[in-house]
N, C-alpha and C. Protein backbone atom coordinates (compact mmCIF):
# COMPACT_ATOMS: atom_id res chain seq x y z
N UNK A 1 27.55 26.85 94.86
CA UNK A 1 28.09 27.99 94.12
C UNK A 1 28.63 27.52 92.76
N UNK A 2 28.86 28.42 91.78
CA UNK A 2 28.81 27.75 90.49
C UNK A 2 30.04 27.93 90.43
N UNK A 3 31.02 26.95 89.62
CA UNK A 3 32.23 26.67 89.25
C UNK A 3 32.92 28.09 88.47
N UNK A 4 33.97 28.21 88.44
CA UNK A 4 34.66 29.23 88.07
C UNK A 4 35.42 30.41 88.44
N UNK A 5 36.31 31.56 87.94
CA UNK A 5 36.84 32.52 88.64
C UNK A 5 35.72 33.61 88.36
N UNK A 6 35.34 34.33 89.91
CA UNK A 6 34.32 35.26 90.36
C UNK A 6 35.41 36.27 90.86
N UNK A 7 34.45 37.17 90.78
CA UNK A 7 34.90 38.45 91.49
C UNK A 7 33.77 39.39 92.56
N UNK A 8 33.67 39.21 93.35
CA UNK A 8 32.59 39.88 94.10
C UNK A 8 32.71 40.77 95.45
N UNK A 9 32.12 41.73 95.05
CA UNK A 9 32.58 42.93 96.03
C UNK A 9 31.05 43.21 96.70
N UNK A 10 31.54 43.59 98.25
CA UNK A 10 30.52 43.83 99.70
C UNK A 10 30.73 45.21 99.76
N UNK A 11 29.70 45.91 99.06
CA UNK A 11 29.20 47.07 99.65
C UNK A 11 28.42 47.63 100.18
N UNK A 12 28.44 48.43 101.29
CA UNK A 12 27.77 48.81 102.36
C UNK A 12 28.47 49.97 103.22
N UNK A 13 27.52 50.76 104.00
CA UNK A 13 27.76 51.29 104.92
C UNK A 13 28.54 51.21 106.54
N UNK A 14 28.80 51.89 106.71
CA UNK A 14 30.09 51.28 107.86
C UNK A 14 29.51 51.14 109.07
N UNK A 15 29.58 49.97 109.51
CA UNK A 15 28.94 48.93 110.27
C UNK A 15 28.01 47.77 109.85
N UNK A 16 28.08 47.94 108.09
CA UNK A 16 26.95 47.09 108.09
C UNK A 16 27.20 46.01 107.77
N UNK A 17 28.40 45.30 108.08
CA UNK A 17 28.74 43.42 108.25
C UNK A 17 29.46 43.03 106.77
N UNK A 18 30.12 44.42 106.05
CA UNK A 18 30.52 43.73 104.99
C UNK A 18 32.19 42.70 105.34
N UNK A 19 33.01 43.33 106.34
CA UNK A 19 34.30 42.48 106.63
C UNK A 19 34.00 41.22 107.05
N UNK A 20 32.42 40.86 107.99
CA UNK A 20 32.28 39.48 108.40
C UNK A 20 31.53 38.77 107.45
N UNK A 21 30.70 39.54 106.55
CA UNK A 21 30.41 38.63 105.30
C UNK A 21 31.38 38.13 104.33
N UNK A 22 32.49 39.03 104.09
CA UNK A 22 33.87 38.79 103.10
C UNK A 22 33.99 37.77 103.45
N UNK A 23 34.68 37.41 104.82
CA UNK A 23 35.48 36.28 105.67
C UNK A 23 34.43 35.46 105.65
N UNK A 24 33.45 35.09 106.13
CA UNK A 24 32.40 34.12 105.87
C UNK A 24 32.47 33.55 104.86
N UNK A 25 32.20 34.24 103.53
CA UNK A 25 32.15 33.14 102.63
C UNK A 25 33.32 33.10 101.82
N UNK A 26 35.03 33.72 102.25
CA UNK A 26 35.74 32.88 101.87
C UNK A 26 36.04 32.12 102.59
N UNK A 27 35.92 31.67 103.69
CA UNK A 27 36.26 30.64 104.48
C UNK A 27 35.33 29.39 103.89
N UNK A 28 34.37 30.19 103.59
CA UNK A 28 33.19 29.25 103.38
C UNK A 28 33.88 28.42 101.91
N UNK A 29 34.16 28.83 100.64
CA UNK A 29 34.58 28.38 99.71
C UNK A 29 35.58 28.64 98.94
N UNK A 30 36.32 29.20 100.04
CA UNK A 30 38.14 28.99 99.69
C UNK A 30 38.62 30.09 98.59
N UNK A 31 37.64 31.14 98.67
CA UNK A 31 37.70 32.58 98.02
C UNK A 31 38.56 32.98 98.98
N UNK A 32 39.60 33.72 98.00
CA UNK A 32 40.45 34.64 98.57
C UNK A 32 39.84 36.02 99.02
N UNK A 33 40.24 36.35 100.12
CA UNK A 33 39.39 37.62 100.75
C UNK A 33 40.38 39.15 100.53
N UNK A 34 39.41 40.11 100.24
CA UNK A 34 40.80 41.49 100.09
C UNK A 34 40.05 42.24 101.07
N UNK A 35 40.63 42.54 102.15
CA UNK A 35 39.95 43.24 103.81
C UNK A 35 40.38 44.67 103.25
N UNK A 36 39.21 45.90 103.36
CA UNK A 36 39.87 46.92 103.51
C UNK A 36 40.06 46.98 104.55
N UNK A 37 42.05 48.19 104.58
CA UNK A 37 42.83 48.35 105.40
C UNK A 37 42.39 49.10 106.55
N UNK A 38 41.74 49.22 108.04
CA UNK A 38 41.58 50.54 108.72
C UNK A 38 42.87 50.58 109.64
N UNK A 39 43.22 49.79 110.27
CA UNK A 39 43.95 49.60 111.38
C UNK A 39 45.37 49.96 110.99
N UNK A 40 45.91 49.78 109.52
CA UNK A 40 47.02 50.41 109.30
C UNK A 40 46.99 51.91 108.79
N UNK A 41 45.54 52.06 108.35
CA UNK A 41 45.13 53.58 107.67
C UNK A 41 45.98 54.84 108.84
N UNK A 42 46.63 55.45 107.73
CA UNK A 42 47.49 56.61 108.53
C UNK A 42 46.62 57.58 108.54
N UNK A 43 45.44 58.28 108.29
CA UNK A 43 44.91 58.92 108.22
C UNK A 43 43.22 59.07 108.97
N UNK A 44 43.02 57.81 109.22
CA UNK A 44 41.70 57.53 109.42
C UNK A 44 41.49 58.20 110.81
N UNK A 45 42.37 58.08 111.85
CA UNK A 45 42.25 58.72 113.27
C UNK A 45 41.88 60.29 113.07
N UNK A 46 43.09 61.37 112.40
CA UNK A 46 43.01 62.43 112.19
C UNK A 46 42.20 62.91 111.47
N UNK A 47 41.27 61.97 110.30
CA UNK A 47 40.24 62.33 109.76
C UNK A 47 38.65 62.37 110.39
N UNK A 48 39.12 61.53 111.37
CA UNK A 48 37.31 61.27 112.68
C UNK A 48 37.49 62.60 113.09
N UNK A 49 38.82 63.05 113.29
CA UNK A 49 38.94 64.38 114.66
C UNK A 49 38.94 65.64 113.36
N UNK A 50 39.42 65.55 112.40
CA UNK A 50 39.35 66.86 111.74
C UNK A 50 38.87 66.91 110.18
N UNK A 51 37.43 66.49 109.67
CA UNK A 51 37.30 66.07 108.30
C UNK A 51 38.02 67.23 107.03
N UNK A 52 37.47 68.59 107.79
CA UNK A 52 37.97 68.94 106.95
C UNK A 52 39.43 69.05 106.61
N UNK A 53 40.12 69.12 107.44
CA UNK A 53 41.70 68.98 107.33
C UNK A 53 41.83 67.87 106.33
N UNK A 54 41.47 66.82 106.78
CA UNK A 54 42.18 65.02 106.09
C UNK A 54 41.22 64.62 105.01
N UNK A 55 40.10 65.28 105.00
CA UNK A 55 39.26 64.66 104.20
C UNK A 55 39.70 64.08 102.38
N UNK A 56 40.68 65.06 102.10
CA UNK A 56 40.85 65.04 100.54
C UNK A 56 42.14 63.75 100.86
N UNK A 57 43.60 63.81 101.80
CA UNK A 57 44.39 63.07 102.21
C UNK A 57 43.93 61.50 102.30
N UNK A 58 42.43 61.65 103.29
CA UNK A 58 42.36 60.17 103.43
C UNK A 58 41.76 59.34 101.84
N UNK A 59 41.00 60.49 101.23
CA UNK A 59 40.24 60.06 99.69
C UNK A 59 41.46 58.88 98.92
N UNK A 60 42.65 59.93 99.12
CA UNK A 60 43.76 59.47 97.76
C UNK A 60 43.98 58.55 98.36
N UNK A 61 44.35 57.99 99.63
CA UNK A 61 44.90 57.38 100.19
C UNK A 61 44.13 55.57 99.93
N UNK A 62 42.77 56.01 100.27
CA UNK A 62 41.85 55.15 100.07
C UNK A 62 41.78 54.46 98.68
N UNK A 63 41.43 55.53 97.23
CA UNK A 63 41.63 55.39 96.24
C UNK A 63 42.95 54.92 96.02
N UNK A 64 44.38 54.72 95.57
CA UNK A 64 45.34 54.19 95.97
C UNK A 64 45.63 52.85 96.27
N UNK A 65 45.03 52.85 97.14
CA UNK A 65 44.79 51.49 98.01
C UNK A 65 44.24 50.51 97.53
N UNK A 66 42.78 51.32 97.01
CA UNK A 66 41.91 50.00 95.81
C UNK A 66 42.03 49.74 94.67
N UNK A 67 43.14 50.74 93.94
CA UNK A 67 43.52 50.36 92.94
C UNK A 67 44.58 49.40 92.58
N UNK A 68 44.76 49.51 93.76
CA UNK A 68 45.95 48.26 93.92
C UNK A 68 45.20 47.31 93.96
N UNK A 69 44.58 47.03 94.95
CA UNK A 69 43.81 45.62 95.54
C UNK A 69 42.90 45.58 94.26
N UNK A 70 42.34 46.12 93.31
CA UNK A 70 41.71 45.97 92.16
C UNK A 70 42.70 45.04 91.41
N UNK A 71 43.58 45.86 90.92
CA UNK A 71 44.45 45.47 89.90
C UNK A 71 45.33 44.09 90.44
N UNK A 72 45.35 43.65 91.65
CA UNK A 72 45.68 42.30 92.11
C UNK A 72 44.08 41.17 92.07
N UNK A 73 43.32 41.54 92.65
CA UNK A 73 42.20 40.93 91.90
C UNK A 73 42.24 40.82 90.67
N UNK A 74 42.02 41.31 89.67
CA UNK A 74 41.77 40.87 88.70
C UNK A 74 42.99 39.93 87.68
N UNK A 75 44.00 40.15 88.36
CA UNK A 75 45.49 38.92 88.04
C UNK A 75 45.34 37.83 88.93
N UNK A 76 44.19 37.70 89.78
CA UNK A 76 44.23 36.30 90.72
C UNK A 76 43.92 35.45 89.40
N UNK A 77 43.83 33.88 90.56
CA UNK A 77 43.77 32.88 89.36
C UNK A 77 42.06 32.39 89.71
N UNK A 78 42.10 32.56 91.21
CA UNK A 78 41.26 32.03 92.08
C UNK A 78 40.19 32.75 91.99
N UNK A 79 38.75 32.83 92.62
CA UNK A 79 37.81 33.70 93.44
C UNK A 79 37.78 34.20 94.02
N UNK A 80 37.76 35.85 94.41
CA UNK A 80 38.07 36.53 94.80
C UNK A 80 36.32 37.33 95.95
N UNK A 81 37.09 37.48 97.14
CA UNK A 81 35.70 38.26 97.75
C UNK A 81 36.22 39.74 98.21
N UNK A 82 35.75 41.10 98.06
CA UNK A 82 36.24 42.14 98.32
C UNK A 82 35.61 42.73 99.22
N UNK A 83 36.13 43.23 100.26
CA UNK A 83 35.29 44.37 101.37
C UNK A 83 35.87 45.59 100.70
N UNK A 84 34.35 46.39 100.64
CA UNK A 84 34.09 47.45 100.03
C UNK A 84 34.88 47.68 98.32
N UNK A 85 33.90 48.27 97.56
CA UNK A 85 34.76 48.36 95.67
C UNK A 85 35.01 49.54 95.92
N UNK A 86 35.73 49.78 94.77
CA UNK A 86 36.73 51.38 94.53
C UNK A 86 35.72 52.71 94.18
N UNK A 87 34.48 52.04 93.76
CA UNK A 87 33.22 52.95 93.11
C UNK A 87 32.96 53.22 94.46
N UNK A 88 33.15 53.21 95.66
CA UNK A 88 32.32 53.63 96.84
C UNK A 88 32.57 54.79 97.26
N UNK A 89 34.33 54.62 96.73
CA UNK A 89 34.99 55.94 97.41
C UNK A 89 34.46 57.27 96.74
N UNK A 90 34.71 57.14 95.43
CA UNK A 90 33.56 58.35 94.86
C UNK A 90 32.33 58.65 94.85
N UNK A 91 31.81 58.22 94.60
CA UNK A 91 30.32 58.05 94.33
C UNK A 91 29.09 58.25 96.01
N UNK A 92 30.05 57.67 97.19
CA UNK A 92 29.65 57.43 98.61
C UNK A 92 30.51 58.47 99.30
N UNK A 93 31.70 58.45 99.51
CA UNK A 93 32.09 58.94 100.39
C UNK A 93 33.05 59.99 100.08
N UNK A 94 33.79 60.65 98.94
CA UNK A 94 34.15 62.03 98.62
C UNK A 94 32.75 62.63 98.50
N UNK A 95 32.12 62.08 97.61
CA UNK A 95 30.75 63.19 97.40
C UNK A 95 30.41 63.66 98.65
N UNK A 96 30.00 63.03 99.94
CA UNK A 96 29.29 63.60 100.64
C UNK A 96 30.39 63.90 101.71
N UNK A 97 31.51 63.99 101.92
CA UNK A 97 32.65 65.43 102.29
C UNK A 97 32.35 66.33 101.23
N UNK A 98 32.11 66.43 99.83
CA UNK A 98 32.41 67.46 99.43
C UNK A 98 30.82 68.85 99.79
N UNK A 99 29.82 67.61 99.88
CA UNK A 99 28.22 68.08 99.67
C UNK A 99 27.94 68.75 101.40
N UNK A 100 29.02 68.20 102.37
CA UNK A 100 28.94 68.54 103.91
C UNK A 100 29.94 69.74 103.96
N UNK A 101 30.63 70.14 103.26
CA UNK A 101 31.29 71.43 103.46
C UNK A 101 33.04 71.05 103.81
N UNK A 102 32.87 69.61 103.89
CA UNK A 102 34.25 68.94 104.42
C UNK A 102 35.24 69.09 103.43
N UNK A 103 34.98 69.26 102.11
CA UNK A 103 35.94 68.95 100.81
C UNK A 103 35.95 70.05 99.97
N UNK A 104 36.86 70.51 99.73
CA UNK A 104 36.98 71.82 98.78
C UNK A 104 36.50 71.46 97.57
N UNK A 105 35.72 72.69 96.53
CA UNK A 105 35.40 71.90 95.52
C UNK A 105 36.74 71.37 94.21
N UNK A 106 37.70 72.38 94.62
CA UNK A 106 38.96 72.21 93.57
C UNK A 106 39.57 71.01 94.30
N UNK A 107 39.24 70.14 95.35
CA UNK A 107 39.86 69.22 95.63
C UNK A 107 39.31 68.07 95.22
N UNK A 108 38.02 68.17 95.34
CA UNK A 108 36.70 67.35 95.21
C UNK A 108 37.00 66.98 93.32
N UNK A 109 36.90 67.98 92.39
CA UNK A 109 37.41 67.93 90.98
C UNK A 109 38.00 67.28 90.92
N UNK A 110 39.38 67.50 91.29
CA UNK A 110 40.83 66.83 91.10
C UNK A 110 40.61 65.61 91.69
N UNK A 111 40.23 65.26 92.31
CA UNK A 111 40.09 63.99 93.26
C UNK A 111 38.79 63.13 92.16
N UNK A 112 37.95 63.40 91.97
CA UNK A 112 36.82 63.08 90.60
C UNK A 112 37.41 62.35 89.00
N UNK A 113 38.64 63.54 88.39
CA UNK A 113 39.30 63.46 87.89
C UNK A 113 40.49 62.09 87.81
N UNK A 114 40.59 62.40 88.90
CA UNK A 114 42.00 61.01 88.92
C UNK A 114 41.28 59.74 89.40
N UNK A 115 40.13 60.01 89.68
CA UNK A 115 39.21 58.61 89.71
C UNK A 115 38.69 57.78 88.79
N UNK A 116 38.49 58.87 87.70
CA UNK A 116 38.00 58.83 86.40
C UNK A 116 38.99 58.48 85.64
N UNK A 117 40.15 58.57 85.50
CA UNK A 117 41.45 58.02 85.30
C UNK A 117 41.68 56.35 85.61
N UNK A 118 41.81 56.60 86.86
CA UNK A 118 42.11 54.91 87.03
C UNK A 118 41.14 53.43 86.46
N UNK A 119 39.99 54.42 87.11
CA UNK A 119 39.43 53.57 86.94
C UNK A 119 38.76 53.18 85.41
N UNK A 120 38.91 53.84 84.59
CA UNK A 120 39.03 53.54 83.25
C UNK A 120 39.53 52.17 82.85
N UNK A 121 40.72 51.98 83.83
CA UNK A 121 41.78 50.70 82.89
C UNK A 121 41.15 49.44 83.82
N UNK A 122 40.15 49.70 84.88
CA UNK A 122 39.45 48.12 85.85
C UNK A 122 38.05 47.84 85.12
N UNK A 123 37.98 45.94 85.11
CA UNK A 123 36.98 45.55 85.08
C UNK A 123 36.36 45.72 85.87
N UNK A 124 34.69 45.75 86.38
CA UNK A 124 33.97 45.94 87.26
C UNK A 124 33.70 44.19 87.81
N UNK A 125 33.38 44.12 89.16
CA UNK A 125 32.97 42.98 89.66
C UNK A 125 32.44 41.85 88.89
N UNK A 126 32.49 41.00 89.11
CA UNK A 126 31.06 40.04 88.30
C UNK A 126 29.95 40.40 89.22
N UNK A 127 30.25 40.69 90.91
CA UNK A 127 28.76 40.49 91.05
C UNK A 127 29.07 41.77 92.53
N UNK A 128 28.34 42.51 92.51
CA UNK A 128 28.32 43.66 93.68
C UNK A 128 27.47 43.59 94.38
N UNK A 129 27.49 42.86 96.14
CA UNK A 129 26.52 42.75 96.77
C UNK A 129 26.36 44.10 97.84
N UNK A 130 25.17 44.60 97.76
CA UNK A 130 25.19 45.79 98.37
C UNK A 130 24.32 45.34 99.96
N UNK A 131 24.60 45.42 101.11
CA UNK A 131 24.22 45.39 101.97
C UNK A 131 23.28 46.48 103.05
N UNK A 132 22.10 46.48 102.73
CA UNK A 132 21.48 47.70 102.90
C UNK A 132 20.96 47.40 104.67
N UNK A 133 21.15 48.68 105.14
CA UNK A 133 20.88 48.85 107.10
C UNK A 133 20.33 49.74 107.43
N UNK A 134 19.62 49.36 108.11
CA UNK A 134 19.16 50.76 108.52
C UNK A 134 19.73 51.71 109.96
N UNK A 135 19.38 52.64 110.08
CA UNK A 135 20.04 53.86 111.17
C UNK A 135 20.78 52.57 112.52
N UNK A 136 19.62 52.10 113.05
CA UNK A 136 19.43 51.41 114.68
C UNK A 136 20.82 50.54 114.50
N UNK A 137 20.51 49.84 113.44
CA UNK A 137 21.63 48.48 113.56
C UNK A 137 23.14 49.08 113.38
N UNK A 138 23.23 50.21 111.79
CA UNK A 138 24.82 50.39 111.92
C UNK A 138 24.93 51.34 113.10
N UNK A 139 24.44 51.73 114.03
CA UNK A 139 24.85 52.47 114.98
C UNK A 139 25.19 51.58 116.11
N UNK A 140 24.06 50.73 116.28
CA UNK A 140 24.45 49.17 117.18
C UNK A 140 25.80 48.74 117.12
N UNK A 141 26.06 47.90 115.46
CA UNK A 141 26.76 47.65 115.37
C UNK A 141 28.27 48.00 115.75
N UNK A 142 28.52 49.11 115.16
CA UNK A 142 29.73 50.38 115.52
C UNK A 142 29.92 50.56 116.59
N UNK A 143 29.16 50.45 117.61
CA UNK A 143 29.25 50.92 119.15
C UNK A 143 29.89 49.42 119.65
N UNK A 144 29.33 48.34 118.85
CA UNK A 144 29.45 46.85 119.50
C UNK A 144 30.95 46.66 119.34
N UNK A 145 31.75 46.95 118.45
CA UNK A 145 33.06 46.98 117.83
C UNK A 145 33.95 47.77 118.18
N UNK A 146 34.18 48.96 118.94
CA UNK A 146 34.10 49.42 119.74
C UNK A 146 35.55 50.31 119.17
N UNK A 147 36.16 50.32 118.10
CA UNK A 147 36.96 51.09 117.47
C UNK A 147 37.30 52.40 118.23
N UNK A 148 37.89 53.02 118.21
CA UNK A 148 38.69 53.98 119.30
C UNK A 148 37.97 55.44 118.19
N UNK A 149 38.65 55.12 117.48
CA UNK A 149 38.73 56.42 116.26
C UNK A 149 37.24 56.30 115.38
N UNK A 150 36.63 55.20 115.68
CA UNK A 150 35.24 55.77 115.04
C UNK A 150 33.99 55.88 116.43
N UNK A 151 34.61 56.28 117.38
CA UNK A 151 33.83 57.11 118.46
C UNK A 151 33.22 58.55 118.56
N UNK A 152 33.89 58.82 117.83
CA UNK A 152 33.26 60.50 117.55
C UNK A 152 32.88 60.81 116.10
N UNK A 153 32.21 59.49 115.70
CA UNK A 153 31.59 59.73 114.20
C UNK A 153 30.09 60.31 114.94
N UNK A 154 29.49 61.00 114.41
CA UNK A 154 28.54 61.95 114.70
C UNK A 154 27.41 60.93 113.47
N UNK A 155 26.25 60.61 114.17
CA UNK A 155 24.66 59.76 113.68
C UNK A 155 24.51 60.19 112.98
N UNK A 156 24.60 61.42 112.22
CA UNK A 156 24.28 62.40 110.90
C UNK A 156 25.08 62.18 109.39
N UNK A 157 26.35 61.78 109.79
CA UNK A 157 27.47 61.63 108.88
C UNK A 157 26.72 60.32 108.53
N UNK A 158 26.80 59.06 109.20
CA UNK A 158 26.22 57.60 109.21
C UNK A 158 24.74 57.62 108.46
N UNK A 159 24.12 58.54 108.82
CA UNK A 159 22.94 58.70 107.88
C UNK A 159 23.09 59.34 106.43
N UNK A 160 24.07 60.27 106.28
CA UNK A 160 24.29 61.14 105.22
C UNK A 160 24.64 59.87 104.24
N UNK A 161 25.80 58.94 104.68
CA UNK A 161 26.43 57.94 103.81
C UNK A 161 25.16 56.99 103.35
N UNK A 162 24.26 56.37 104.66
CA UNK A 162 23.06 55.83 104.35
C UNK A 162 22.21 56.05 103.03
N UNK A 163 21.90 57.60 103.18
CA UNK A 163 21.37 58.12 101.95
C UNK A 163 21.83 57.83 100.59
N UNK A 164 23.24 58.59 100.69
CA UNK A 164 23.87 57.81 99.01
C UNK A 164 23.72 57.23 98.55
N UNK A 165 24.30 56.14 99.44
CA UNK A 165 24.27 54.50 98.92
C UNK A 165 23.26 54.35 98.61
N UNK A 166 21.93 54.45 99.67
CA UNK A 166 20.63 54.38 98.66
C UNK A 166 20.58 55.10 97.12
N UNK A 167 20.62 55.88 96.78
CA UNK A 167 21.24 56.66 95.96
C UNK A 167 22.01 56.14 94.92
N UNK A 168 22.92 56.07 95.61
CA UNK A 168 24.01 55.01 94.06
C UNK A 168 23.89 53.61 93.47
N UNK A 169 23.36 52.84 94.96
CA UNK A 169 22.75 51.41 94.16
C UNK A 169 21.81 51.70 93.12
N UNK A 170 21.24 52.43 93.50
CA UNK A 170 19.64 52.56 92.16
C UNK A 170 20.29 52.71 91.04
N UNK A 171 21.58 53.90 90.96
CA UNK A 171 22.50 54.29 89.48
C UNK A 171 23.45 53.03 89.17
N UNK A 172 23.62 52.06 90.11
CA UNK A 172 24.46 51.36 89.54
C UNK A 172 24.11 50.87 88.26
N UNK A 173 25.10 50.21 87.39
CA UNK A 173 25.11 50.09 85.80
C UNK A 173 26.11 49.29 85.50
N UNK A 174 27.63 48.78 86.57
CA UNK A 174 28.65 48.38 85.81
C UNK A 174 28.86 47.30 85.91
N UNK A 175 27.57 46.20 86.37
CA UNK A 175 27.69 45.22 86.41
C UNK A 175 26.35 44.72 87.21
N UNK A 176 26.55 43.21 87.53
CA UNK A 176 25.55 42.90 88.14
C UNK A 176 25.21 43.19 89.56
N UNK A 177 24.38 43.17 89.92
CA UNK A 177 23.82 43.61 91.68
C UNK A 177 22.74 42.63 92.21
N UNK A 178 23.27 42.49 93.79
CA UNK A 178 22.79 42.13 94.89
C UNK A 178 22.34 42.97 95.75
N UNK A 179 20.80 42.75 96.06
CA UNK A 179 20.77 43.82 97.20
C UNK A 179 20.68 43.41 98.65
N UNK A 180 20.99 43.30 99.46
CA UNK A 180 20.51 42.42 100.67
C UNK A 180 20.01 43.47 101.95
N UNK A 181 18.64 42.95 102.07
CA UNK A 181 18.10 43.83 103.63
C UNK A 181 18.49 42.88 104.75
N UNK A 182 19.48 43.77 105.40
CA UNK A 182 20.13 42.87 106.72
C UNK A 182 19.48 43.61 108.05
N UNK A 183 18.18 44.45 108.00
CA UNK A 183 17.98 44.50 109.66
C UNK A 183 17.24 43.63 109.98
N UNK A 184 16.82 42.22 109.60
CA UNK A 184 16.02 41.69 110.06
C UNK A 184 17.06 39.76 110.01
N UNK A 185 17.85 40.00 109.86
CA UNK A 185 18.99 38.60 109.10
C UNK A 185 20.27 38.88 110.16
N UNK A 186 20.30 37.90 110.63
CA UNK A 186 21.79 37.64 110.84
C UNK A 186 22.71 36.49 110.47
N UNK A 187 23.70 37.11 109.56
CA UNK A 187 24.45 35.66 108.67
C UNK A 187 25.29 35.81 109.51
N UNK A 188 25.95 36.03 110.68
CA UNK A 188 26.92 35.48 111.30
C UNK A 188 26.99 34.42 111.99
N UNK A 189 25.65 34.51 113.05
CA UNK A 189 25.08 33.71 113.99
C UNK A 189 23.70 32.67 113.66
N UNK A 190 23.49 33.22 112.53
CA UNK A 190 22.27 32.12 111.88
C UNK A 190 22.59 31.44 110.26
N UNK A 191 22.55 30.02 110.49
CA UNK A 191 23.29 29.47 109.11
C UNK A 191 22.08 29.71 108.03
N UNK A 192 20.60 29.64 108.68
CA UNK A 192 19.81 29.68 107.40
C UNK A 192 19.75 31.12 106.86
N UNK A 193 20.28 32.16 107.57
CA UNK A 193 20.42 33.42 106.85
C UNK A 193 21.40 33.37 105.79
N UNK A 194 22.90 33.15 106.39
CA UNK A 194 24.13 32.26 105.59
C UNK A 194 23.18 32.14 104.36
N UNK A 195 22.43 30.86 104.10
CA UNK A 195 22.85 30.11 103.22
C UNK A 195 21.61 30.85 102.27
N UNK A 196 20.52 31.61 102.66
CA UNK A 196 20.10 32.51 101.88
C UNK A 196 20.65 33.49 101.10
N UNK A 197 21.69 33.73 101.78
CA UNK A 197 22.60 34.76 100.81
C UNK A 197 23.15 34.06 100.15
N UNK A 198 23.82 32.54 100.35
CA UNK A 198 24.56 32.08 99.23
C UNK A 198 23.89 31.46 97.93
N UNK A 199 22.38 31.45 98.23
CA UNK A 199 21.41 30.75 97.18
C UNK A 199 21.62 32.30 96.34
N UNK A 200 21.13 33.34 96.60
CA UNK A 200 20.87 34.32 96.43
C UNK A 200 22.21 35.10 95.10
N UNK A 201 23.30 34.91 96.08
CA UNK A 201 24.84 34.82 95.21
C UNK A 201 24.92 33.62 94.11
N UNK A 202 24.40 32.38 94.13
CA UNK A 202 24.55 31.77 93.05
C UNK A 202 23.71 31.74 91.90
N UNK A 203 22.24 32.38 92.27
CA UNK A 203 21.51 32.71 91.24
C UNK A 203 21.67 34.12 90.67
N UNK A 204 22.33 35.43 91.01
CA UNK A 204 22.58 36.42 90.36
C UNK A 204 24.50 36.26 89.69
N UNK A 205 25.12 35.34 90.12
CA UNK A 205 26.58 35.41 89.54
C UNK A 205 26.26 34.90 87.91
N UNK A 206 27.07 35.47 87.01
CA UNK A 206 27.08 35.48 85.69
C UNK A 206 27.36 33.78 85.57
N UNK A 207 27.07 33.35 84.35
CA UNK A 207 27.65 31.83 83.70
C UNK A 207 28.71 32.48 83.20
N UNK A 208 29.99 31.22 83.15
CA UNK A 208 31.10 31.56 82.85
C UNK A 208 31.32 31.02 81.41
């Protein structure tokens, strides 16, 4: 991996191995890791059971959250690895509450609005690896993990998000991109997958 302070954010769909890729390769090279929060998320339970109720609640909450963990990234001194960037929350996952009937549109605005705000004053990643899955595996996966509160996520929602992301990687623009097809790879349990992704990460990260 090439010398210097990086910034690189794991995006993907939920189940698709971005928290065990984070931890992987900071363990792997002493990158500091930023885990998004679920297990303390006050909202995330009541939002599986009632989207439309929590849907706009859990947005801010989320947004919030990464603007923090943004704005501490980018004051590290070190290398930084991120599960999931702040662009996901808009672009992935308000849009499609608002496009499913889950999100009011005057909430959906306002919520657009103050996104468009923050994120004005953040640099974007050096390098955004997007982790692309298909239906079989993040449903595998999710079931394998066995989370209490993402038991009554409904295969449709998981596909709806699927779609986007396909969707928004193509628009991405604010920096550099990784794309990785993981239904056929496993970097947890196989090192030559590992170390394909890390060839892969050192030939798309910027020179410093």
């Amino acid at each position: 991996m090439k010398e210097g302070k990086y910034f690189v954010s794991v995006a993907g769909n939920i189940g698709s191995g971005k928290s065990s890729l984070t931890g992987i390769i900071s363990d792997e090279f002493g990158w500091k890791p930023y885990f998004e929060k679920v297990d303390t998320n006050p909202y995330l339970k009541d939002f599986y059971a009632d989207m439309s109720r929590w849907s706009f609640n859990l947005q801010v909450y989320f947004l919030s959250h990464r603007f923090s963990v943004h704005k501490q990234i980018l004051k590290a001194r070190k290398s930084v690895i991120q599960d999931r960037s702040i662009y996901e929350d808009v672009e992935i996952f308000a849009e499609n509450l608002y496009r499913m009937g889950k999100m009011k549109k005057r909430d959906f605005d306002n919520y657009k609005r103050l996104f468009a705000e923050m994120t004005s004053f953040l640099k974007p990643p050096d390098l955004l690896i997007y982790l692309r899955t298909g239906m079989p595996k993040l449903i595998k996966q999710i079931r394998l993990r066995g989370r209490d509160f993402e038991k009554t996520i409904e295969p449709d929602y998981i596909l709806r998000l699927n779609n986007s992301y396909d969707d928004w990687i193509k628009r991405y623009s604010l920096g550099r991109k990784l794309i990785i097809e993981t239904d056929n790879i496993d970097f947890v349990n196989r090192r030559k997958d590992l170390d394909r992704i890390i060839e892969l990460m050192g030939k798309n990260l910027p020179s410093q």
